[in-house]
N, C-alpha and C. Protein backbone atom coordinates (compact mmCIF):
# COMPACT_ATOMS: atom_id res chain seq x y z
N UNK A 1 87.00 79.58 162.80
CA UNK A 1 87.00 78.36 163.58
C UNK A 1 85.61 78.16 164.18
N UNK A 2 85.80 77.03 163.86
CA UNK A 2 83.68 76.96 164.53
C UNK A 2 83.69 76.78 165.92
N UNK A 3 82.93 77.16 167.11
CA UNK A 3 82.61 76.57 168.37
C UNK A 3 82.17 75.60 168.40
N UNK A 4 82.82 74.82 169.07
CA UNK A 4 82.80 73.34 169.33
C UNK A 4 81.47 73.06 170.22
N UNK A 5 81.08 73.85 171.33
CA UNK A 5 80.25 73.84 172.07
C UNK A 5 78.26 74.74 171.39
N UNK A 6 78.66 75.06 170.17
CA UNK A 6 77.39 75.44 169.54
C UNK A 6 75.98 74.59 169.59
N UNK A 7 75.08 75.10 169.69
CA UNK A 7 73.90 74.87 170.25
C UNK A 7 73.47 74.33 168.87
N UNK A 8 72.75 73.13 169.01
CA UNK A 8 72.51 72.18 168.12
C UNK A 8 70.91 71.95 168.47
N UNK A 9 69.76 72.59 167.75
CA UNK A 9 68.94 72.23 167.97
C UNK A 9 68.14 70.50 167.71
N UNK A 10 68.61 70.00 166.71
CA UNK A 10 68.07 68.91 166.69
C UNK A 10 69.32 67.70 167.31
N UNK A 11 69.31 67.55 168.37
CA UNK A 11 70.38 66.48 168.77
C UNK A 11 69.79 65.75 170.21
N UNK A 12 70.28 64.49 170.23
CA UNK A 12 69.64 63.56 171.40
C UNK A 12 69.73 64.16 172.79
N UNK A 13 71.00 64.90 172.75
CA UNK A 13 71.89 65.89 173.70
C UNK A 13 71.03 66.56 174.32
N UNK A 14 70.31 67.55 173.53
CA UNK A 14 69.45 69.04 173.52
C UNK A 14 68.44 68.49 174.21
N UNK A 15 67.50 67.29 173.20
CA UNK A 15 66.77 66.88 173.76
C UNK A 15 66.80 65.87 175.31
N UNK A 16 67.99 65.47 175.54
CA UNK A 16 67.99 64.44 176.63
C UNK A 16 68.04 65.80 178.27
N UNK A 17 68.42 66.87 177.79
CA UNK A 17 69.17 68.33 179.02
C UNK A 17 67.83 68.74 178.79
N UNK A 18 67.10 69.31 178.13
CA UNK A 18 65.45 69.53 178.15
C UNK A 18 64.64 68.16 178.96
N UNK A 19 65.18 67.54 178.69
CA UNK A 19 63.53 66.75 178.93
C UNK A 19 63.95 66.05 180.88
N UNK A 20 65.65 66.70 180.95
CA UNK A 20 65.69 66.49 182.03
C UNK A 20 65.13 67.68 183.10
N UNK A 21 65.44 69.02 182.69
CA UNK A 21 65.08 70.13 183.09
C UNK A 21 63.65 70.54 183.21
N UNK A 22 62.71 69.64 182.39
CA UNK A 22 61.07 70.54 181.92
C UNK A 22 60.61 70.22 183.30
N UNK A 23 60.68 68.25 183.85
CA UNK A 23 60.36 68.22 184.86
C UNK A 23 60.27 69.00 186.20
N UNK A 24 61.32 68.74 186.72
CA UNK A 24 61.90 70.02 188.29
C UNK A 24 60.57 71.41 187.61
N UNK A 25 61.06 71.87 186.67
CA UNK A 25 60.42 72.68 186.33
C UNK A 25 58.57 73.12 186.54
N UNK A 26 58.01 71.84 186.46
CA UNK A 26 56.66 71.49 185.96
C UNK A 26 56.53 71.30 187.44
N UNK A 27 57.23 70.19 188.26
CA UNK A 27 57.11 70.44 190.05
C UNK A 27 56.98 71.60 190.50
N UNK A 28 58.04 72.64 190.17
CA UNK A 28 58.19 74.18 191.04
C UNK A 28 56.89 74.59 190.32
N UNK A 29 56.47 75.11 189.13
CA UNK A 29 55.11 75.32 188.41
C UNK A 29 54.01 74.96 189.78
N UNK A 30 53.58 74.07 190.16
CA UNK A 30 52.52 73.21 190.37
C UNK A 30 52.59 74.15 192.17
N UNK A 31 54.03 73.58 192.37
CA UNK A 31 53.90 74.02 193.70
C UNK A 31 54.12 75.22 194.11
N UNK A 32 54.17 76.68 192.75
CA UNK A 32 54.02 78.04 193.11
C UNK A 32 52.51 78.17 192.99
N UNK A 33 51.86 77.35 191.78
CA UNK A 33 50.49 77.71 191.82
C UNK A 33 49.25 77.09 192.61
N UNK A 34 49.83 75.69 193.11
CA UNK A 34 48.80 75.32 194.18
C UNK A 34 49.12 74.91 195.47
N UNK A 35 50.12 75.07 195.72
CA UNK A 35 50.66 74.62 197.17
C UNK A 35 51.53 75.70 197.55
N UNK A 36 51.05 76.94 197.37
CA UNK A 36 51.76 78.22 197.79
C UNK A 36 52.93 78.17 198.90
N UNK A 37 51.41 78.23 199.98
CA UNK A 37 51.85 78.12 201.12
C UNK A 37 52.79 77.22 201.81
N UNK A 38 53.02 76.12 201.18
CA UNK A 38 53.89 75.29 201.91
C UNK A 38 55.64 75.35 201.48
N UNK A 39 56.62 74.94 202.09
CA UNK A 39 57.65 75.03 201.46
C UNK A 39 58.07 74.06 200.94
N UNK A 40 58.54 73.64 199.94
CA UNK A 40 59.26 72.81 198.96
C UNK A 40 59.33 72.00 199.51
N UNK A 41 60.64 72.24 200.32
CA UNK A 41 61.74 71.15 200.52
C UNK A 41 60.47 70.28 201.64
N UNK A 42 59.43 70.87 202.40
CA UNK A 42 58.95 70.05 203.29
C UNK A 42 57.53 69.12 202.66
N UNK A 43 57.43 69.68 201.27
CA UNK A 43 56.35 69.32 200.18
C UNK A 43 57.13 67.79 199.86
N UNK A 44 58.59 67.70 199.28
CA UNK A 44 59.25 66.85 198.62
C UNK A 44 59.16 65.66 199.47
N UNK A 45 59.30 66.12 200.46
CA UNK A 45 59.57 65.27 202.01
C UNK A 45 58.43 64.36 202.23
N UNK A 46 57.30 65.20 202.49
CA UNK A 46 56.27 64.70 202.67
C UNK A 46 55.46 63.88 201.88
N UNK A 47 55.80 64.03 200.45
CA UNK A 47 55.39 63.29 199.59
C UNK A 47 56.45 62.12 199.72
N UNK A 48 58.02 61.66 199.77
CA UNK A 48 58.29 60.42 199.56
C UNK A 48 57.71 59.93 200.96
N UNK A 49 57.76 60.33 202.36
CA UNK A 49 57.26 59.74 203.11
C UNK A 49 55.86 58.75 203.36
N UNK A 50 55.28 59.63 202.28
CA UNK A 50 53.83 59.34 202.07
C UNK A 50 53.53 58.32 200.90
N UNK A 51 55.17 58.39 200.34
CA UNK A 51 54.72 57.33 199.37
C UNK A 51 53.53 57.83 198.35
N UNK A 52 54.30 59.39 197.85
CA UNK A 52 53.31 59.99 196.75
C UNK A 52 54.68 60.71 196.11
N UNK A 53 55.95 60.64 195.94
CA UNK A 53 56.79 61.21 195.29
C UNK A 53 56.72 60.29 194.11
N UNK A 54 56.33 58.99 193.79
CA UNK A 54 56.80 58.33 192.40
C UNK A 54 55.49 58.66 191.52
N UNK A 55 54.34 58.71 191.99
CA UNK A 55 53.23 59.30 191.01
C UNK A 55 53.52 60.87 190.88
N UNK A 56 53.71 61.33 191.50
CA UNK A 56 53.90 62.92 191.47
C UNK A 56 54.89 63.35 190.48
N UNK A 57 56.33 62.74 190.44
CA UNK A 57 57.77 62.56 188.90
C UNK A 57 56.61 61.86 188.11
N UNK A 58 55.65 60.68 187.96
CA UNK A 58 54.75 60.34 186.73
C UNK A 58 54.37 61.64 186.46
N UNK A 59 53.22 62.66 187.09
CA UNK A 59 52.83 63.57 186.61
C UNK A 59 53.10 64.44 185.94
N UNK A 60 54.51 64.86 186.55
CA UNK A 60 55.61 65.72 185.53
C UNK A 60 56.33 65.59 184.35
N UNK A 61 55.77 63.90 183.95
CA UNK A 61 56.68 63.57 183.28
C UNK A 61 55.60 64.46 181.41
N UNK A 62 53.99 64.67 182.13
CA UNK A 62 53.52 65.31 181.16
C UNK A 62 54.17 66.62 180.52
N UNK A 63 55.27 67.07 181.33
CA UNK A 63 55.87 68.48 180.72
C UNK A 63 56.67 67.40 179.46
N UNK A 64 57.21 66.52 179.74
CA UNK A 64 58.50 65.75 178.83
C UNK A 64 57.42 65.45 177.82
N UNK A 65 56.06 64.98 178.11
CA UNK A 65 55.28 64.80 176.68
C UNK A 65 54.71 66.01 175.66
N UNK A 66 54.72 66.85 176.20
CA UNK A 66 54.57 68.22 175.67
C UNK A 66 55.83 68.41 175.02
N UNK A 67 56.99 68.32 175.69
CA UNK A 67 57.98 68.58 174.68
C UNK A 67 58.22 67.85 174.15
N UNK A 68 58.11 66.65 173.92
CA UNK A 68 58.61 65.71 173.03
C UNK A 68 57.47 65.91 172.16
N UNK A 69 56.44 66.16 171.82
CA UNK A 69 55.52 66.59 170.33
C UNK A 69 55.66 68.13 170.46
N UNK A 70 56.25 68.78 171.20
CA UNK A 70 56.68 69.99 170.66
C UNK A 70 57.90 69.78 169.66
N UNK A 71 58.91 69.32 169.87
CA UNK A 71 59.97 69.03 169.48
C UNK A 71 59.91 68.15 167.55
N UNK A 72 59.25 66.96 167.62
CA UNK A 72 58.37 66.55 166.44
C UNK A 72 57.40 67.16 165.42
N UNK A 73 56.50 67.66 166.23
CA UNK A 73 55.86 68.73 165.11
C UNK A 73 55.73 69.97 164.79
N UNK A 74 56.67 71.03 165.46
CA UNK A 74 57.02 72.28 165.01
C UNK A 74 58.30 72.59 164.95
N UNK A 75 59.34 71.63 166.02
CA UNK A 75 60.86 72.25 165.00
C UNK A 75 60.89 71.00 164.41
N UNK A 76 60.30 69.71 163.79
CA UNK A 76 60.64 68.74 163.34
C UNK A 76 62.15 68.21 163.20
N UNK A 77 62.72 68.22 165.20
CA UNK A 77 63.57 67.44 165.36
C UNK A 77 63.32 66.13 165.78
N UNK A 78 63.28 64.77 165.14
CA UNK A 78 63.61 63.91 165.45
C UNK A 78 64.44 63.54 166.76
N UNK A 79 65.87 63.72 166.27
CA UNK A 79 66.78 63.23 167.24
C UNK A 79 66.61 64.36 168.47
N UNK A 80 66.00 65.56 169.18
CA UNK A 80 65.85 65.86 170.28
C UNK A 80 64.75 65.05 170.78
N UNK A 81 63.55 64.69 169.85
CA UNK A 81 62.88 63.37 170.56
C UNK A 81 62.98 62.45 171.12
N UNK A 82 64.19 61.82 170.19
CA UNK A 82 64.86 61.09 171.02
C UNK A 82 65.24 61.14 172.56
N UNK A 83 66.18 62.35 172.58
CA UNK A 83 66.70 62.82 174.10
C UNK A 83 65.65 62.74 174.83
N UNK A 84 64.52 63.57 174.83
CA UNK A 84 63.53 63.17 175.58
C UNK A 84 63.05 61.98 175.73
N UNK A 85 62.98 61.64 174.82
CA UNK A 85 62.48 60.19 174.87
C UNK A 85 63.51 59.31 176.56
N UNK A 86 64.86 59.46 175.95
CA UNK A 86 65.55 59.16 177.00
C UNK A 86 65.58 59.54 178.27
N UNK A 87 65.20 60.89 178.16
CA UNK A 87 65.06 61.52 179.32
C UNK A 87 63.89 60.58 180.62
N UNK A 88 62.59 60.53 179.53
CA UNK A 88 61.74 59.77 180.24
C UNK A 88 62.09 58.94 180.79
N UNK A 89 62.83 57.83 180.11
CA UNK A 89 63.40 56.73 180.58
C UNK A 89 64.04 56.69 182.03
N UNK A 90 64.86 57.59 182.03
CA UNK A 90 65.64 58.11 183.27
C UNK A 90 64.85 58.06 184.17
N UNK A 91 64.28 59.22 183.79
CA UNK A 91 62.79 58.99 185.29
C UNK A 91 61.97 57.87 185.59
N UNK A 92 61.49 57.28 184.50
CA UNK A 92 60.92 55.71 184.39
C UNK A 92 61.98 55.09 185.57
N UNK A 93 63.20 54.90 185.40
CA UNK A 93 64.22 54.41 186.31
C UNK A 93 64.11 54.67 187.81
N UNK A 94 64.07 56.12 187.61
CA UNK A 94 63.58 56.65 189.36
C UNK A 94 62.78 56.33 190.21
N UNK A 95 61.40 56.09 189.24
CA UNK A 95 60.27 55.67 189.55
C UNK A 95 60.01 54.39 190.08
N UNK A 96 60.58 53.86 189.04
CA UNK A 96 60.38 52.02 189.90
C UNK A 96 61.49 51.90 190.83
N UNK A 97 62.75 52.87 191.15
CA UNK A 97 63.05 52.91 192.30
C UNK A 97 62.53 53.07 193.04
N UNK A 98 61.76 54.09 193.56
CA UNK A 98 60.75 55.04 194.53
C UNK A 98 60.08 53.82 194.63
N UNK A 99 59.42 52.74 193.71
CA UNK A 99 58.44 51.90 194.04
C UNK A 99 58.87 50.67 194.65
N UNK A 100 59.99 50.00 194.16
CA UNK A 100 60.32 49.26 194.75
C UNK A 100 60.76 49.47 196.51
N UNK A 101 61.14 50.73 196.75
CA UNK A 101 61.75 50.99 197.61
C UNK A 101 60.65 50.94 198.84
N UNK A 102 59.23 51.18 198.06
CA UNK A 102 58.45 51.66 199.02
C UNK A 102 57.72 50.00 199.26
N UNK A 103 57.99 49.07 198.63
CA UNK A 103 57.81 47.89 198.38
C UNK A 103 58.78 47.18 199.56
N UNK A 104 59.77 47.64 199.86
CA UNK A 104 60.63 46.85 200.99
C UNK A 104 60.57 47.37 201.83
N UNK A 105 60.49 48.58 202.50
CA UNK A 105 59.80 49.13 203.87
C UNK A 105 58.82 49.08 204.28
């Protein structure tokens, strides 16, 4: 009987749960290696306050471009490109939230 839940490397799926995960990821990265000292949660803070959290998700979104031509030209999955692809989108979404938002206050 096959597992229903088997790991499918080339699927929109794979790629859409990656390209949501690389981000957060690429934030904690940044802020173990250059913002040591400060703590997270008061880093996150301080940036939407400041009206620097929607460029800062832009910046990260370079981990999602790394994987999305990782994904294309060495496992030549297409459809996880996709996912990422979508993934971006998502955040694209966030973003012009964050902007608009900072646009009405």
């Amino acid at each position: 009987m096959k597992n229903k839940f088997e790991f499918k490397r080339d699927s929109k799926l794979t790629g859409f749960i990656l390209g949501l995960l690389f981000p957060p990821v690429f934030m904690f990265l940044y802020w173990l290696f250059l913002l040591q000292n400060k703590v997270p949660d008061l880093v996150i803070s301080r940036l939407y306050y400041e009206n620097q959290l929607a460029p800062f998700i832009g910046l990260a979104q370079i981990a999602n471009a790394g994987l999305f031509f990782y994904f294309i030209k060495k496992w030549d999955a297409d459809e996880s490109g996709k996912g990422v692809i979508f993934a971006m989108l998502f955040y694209g979404a966030i973003i012009l939230y964050l902007k608009l938002d900072t646009i009405g206050s």
